[in-house]
PDB file of N, CA and C in Angstrom:
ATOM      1  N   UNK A   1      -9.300   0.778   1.332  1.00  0.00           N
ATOM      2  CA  UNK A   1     -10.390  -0.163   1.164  1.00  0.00           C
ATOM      3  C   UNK A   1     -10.028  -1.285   0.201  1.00  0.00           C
ATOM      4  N   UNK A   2      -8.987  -0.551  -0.870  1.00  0.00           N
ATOM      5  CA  UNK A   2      -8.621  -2.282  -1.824  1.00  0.00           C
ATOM      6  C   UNK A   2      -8.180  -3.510  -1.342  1.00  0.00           C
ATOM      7  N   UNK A   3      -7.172  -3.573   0.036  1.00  0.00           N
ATOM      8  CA  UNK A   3      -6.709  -4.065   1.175  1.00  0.00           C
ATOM      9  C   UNK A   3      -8.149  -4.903   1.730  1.00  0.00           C
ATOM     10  N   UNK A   4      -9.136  -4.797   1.771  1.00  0.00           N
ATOM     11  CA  UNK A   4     -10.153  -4.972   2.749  1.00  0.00           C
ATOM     12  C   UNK A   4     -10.398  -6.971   2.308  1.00  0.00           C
ATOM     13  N   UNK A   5     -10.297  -7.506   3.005  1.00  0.00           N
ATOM     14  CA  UNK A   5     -10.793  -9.009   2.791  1.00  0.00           C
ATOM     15  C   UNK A   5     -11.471  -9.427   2.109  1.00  0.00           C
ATOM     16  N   UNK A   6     -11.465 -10.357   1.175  1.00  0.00           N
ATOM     17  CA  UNK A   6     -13.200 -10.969   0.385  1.00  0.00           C
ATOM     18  C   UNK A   6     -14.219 -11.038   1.273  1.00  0.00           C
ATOM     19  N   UNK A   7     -13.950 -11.744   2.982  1.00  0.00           N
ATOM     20  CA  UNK A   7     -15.314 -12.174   3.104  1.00  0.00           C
ATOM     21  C   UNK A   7     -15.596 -10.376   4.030  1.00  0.00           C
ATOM     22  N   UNK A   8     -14.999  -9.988   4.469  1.00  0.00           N
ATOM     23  CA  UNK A   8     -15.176  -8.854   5.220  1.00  0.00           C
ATOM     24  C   UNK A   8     -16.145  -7.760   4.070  1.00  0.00           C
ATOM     25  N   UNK A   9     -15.096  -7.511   3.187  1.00  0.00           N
ATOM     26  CA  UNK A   9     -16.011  -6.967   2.143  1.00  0.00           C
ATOM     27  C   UNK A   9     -17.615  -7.466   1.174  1.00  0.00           C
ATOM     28  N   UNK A  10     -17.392  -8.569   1.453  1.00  0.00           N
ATOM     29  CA  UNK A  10     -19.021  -9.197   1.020  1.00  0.00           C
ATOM     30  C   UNK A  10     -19.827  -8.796   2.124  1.00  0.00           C
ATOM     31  N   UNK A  11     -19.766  -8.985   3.229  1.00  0.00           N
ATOM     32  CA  UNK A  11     -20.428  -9.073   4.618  1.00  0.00           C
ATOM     33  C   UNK A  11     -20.617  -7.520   5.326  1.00  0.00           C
ATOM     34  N   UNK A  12     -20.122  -6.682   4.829  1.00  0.00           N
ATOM     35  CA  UNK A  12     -20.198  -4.985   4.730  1.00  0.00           C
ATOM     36  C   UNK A  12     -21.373  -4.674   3.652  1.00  0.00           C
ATOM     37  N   UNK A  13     -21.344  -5.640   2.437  1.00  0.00           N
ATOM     38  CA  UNK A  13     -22.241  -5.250   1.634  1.00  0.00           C
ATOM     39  C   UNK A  13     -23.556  -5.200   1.710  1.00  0.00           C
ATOM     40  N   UNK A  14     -23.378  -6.730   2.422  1.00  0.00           N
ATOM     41  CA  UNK A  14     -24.489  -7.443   2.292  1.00  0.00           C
ATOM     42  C   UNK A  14     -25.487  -6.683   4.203  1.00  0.00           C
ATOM     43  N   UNK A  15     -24.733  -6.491   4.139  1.00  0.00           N
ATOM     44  CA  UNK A  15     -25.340  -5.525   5.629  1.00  0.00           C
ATOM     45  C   UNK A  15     -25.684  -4.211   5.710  1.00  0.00           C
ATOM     46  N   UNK A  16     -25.853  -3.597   4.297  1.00  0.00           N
ATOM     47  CA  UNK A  16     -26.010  -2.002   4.034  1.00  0.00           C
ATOM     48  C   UNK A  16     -27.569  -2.133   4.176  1.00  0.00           C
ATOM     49  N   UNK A  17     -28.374  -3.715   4.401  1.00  0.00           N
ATOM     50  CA  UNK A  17     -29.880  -3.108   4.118  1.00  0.00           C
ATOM     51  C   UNK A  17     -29.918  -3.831   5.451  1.00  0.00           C
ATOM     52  N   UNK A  18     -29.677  -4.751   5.965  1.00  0.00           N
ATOM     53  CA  UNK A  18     -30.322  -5.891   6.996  1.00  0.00           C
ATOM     54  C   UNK A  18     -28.676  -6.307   7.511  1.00  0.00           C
ATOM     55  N   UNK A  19     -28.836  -6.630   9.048  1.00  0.00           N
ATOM     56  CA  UNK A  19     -28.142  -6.944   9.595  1.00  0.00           C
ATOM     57  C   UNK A  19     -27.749  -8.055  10.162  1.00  0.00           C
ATOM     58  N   UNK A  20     -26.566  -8.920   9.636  1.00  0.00           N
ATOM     59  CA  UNK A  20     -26.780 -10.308   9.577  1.00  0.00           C
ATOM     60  C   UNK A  20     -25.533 -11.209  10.370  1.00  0.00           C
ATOM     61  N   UNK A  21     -24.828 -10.008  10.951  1.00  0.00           N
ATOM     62  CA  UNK A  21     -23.603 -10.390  12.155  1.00  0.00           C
ATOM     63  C   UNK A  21     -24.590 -11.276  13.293  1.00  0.00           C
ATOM     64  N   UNK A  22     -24.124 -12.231  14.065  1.00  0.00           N
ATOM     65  CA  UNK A  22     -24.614 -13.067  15.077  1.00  0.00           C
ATOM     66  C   UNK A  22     -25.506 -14.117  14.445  1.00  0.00           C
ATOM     67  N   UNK A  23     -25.149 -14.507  13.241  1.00  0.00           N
ATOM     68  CA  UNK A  23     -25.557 -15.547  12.717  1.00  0.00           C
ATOM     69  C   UNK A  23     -24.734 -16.777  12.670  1.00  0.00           C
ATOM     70  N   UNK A  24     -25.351 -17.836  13.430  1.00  0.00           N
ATOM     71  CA  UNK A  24     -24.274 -18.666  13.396  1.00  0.00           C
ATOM     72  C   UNK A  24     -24.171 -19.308  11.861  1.00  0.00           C
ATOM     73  N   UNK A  25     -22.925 -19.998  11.689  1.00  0.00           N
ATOM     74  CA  UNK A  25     -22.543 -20.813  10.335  1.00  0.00           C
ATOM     75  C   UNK A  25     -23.025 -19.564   9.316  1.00  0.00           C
ATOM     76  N   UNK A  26     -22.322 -18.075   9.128  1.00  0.00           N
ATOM     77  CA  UNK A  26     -22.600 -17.148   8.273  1.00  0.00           C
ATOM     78  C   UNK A  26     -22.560 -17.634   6.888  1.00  0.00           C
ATOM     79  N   UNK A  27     -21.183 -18.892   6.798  1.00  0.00           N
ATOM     80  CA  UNK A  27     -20.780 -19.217   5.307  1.00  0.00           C
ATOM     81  C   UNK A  27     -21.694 -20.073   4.822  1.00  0.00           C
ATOM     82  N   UNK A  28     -22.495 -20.746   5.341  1.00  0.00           N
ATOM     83  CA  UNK A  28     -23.835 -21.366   4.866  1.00  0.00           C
ATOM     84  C   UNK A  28     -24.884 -20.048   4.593  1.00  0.00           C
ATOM     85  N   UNK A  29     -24.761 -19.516   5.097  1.00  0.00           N
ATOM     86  CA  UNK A  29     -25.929 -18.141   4.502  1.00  0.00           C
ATOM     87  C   UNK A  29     -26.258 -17.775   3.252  1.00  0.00           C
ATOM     88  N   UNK A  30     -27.526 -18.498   2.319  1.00  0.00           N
ATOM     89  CA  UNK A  30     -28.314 -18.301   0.966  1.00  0.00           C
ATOM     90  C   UNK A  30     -28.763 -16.397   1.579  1.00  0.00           C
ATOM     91  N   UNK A  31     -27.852 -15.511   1.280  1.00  0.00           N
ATOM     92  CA  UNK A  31     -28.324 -14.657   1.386  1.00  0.00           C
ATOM     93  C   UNK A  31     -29.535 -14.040   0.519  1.00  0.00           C
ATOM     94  N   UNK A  32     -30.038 -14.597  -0.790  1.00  0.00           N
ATOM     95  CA  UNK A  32     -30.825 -14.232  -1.792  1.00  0.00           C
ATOM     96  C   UNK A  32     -32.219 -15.242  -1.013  1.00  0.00           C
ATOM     97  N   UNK A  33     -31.966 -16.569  -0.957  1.00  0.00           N
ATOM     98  CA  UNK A  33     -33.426 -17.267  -0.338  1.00  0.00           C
ATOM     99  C   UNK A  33     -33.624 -16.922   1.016  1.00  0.00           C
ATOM    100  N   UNK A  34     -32.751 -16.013   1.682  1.00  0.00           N
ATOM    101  CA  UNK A  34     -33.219 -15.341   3.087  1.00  0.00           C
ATOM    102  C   UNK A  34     -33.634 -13.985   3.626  1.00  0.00           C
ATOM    103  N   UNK A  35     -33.881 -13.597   1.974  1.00  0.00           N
ATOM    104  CA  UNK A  35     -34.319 -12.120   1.542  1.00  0.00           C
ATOM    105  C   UNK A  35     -33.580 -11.123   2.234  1.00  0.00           C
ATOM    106  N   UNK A  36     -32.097 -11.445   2.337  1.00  0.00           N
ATOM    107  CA  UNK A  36     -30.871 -10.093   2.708  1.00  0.00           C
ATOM    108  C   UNK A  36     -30.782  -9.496   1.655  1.00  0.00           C
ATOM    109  N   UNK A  37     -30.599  -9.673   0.654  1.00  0.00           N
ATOM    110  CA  UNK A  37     -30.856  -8.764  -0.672  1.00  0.00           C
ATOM    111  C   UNK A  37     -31.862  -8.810  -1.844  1.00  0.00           C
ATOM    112  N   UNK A  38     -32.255  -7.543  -2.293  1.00  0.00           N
ATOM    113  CA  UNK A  38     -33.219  -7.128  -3.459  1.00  0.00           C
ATOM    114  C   UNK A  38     -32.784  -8.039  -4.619  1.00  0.00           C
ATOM    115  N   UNK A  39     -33.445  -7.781  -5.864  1.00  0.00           N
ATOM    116  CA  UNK A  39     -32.752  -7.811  -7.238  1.00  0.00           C
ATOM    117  C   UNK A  39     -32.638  -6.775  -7.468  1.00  0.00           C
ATOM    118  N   UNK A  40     -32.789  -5.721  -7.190  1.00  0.00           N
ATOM    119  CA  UNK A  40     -31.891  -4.309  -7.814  1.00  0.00           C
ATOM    120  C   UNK A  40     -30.723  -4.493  -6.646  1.00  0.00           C
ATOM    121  N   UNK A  41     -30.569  -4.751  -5.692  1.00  0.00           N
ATOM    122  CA  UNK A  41     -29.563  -5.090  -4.776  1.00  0.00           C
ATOM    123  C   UNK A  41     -28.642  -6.198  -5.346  1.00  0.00           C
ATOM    124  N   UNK A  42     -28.992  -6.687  -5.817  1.00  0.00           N
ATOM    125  CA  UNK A  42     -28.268  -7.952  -6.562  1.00  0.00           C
ATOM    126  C   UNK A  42     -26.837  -7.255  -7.181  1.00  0.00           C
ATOM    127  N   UNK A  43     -27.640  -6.488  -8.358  1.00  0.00           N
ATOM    128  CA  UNK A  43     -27.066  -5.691  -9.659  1.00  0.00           C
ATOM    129  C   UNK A  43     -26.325  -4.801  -8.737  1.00  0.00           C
ATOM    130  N   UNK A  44     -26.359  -4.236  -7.877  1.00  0.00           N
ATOM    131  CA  UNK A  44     -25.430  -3.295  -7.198  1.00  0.00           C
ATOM    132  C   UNK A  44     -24.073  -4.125  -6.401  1.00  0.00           C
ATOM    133  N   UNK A  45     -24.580  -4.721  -5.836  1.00  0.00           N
ATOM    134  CA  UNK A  45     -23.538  -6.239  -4.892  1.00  0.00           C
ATOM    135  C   UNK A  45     -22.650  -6.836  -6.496  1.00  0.00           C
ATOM    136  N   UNK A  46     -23.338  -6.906  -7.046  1.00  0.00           N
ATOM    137  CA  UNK A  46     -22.306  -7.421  -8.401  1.00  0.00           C
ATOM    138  C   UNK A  46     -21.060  -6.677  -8.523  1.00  0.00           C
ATOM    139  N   UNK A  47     -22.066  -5.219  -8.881  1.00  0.00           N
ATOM    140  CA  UNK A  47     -21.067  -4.073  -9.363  1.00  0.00           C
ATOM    141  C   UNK A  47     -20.164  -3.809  -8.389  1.00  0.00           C
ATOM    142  N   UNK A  48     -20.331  -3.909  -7.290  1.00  0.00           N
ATOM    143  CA  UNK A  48     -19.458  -3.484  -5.987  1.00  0.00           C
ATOM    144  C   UNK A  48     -18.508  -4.370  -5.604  1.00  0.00           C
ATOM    145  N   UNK A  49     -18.872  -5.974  -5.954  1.00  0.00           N
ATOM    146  CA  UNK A  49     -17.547  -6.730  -6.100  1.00  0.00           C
ATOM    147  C   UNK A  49     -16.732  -6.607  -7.205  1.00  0.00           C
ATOM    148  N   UNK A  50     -17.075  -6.128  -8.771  1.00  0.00           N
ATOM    149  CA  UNK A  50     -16.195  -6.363  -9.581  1.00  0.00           C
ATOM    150  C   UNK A  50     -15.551  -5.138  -9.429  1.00  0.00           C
ATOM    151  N   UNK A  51     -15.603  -4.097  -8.887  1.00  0.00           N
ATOM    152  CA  UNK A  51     -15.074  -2.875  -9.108  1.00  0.00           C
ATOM    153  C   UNK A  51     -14.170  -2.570  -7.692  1.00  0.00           C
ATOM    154  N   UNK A  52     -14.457  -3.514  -6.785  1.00  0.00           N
ATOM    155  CA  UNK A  52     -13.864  -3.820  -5.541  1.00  0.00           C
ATOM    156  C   UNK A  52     -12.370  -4.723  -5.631  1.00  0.00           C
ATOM    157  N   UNK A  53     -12.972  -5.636  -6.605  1.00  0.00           N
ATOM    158  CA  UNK A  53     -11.688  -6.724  -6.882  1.00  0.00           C
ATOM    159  C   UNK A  53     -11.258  -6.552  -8.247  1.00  0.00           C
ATOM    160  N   UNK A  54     -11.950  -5.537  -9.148  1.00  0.00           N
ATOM    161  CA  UNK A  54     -11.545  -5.856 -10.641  1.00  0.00           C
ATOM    162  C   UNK A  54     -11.699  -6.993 -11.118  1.00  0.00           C
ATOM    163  N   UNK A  55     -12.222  -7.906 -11.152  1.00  0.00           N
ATOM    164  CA  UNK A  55     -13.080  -9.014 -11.540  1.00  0.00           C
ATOM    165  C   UNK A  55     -14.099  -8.774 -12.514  1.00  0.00           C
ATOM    166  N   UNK A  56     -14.863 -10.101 -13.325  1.00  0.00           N
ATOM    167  CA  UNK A  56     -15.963  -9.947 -13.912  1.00  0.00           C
ATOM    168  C   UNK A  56     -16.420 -11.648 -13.841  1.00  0.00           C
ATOM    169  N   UNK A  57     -17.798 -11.532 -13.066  1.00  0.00           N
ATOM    170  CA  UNK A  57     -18.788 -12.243 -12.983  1.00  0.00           C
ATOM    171  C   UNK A  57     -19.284 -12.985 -14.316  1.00  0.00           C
ATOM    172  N   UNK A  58     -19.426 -13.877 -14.924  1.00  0.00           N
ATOM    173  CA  UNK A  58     -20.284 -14.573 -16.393  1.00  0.00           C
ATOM    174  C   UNK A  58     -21.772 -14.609 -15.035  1.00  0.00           C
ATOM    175  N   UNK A  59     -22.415 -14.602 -16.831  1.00  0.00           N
ATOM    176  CA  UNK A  59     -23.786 -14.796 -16.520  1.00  0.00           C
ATOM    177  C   UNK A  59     -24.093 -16.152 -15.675  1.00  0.00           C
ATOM    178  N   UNK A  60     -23.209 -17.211 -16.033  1.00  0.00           N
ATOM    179  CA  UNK A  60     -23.357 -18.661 -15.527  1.00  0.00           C
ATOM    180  C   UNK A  60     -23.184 -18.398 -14.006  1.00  0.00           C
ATOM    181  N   UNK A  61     -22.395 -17.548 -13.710  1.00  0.00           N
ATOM    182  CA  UNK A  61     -22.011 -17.681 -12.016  1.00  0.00           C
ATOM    183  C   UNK A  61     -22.528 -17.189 -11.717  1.00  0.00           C
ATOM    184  N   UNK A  62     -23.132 -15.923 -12.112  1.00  0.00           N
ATOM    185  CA  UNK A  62     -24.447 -15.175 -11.397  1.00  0.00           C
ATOM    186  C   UNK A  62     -25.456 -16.109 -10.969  1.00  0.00           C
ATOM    187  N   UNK A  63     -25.676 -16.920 -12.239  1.00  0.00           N
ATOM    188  CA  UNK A  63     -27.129 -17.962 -11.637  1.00  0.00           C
ATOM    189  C   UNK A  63     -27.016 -18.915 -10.797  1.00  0.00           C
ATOM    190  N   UNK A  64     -25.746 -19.227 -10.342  1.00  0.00           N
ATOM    191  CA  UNK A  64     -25.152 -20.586  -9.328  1.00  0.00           C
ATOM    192  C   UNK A  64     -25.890 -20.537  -8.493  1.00  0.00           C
ATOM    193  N   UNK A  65     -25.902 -21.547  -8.019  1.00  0.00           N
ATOM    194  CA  UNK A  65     -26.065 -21.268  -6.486  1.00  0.00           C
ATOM    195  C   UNK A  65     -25.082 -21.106  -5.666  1.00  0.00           C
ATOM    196  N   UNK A  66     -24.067 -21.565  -6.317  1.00  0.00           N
ATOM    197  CA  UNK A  66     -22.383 -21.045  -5.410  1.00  0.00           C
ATOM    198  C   UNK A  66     -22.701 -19.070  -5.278  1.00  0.00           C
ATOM    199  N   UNK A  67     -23.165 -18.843  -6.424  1.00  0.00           N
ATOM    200  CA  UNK A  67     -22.989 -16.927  -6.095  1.00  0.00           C
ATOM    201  C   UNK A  67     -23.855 -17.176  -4.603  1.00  0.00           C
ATOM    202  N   UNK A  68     -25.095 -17.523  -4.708  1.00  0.00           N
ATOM    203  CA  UNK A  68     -25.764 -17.017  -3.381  1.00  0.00           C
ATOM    204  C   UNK A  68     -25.523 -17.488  -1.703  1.00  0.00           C
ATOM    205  N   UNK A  69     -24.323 -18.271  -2.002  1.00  0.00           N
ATOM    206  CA  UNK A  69     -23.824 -18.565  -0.301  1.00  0.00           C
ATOM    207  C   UNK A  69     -23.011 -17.940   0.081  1.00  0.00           C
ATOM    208  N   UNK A  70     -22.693 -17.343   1.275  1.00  0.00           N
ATOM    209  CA  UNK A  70     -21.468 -16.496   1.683  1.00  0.00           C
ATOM    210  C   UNK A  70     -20.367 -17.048   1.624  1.00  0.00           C
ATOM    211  N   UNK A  71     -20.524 -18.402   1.756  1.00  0.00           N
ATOM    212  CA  UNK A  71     -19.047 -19.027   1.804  1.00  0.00           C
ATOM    213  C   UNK A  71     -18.561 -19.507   0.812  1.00  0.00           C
ATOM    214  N   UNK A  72     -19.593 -19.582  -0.295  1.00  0.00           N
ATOM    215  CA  UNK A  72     -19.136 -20.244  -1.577  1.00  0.00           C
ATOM    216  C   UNK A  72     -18.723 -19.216  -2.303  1.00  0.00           C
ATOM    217  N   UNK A  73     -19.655 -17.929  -2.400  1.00  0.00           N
ATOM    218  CA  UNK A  73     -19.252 -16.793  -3.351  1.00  0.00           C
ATOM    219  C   UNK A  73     -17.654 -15.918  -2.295  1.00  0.00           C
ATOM    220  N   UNK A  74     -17.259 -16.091  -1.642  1.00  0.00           N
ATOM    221  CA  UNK A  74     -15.969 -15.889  -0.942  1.00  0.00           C
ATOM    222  C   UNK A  74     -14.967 -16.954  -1.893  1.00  0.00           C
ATOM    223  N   UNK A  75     -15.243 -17.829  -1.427  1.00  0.00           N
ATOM    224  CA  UNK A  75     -14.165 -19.006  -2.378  1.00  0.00           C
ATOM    225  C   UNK A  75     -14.131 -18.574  -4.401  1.00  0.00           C
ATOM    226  N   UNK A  76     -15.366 -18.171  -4.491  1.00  0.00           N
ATOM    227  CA  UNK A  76     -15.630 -17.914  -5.963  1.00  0.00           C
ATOM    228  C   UNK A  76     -14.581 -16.827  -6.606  1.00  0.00           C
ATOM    229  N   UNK A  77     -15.178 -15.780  -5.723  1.00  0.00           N
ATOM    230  CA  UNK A  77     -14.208 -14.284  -5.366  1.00  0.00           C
ATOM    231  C   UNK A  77     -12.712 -14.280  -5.419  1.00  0.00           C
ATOM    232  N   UNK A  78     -12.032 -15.284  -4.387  1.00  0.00           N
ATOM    233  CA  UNK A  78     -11.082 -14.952  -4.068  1.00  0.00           C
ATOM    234  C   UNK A  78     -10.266 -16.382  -5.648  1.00  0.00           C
ATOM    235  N   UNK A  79     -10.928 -16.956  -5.963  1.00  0.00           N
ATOM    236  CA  UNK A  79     -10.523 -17.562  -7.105  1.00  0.00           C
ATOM    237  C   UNK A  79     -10.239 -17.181  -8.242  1.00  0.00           C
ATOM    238  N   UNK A  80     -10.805 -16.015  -8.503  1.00  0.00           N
ATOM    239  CA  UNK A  80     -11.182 -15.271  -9.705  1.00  0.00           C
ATOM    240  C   UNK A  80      -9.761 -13.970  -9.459  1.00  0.00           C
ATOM    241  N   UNK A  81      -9.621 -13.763  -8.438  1.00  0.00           N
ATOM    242  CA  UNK A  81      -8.763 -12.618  -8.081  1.00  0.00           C
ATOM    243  C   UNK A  81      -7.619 -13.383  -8.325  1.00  0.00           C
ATOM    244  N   UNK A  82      -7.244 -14.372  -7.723  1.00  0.00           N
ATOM    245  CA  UNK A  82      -6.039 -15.246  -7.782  1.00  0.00           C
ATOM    246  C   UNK A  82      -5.898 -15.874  -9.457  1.00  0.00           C
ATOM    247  N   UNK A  83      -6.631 -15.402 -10.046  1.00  0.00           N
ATOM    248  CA  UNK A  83      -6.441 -16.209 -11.530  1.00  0.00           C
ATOM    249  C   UNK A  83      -6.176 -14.755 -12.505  1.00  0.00           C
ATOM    250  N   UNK A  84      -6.732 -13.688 -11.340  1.00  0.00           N
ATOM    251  CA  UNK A  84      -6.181 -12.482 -12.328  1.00  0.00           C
ATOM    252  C   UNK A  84      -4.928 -12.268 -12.236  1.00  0.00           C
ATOM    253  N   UNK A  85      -4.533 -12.302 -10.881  1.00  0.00           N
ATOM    254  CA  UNK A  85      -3.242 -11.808 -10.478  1.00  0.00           C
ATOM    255  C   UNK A  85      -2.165 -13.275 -11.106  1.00  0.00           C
ATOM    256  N   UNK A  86      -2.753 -14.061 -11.464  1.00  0.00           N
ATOM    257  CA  UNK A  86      -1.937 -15.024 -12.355  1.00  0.00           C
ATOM    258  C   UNK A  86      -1.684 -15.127 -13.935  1.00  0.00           C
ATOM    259  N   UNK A  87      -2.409 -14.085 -14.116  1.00  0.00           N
ATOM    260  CA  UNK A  87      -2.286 -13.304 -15.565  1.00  0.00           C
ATOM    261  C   UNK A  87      -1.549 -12.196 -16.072  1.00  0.00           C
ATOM    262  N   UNK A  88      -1.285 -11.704 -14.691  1.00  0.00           N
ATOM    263  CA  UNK A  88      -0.930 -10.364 -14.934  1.00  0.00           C
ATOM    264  C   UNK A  88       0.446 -10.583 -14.483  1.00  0.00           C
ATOM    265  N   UNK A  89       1.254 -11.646 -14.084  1.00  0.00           N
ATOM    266  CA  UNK A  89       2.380 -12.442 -14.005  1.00  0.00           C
ATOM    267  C   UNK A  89       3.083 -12.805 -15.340  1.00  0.00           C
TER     268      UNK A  89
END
């Protein structure tokens, strides 16, 4: 599962309550203003990416609006991973 894609793995998550495959333009998807996830769902989707990618979220990006698009929090994700693995170089 560490292998598993950013957006594949967001889009597994985000589908444990509501099912959101056959949506066209997915990466435009405000999944929070289209009520796919809770706020206790929130706090879990957090935890499940940082412990997925070893990452850590700031409070500032939580409140973005980049966190709540599929396509933006993918780009966010895979930025944050690429800046770890550029540390650890």
């Amino acid at each position: 599962m560490k292998n598993m894609k950013t957006k594949d793995f967001i889009l597994e998550e985000l589908q444990k309550e509501y099912d959101i495959e056959g949506l066209e333009n997915i990466d435009r998807l405000n999944f929070v203003e289209e009520g796919y996830i809770t706020s206790l769902g929130i706090i879990q989707f957090v935890i499940a990416l940082e412990e997925q990618f070893g990452i850590e979220f700031t409070e500032e990006e939580l409140s973005s609006d980049d966190f709540k698009i599929v396509g933006k929090l993918v780009a966010m994700v895979e930025r944050k991973i690429a800046s770890k693995e550029e540390k650890a170089t």
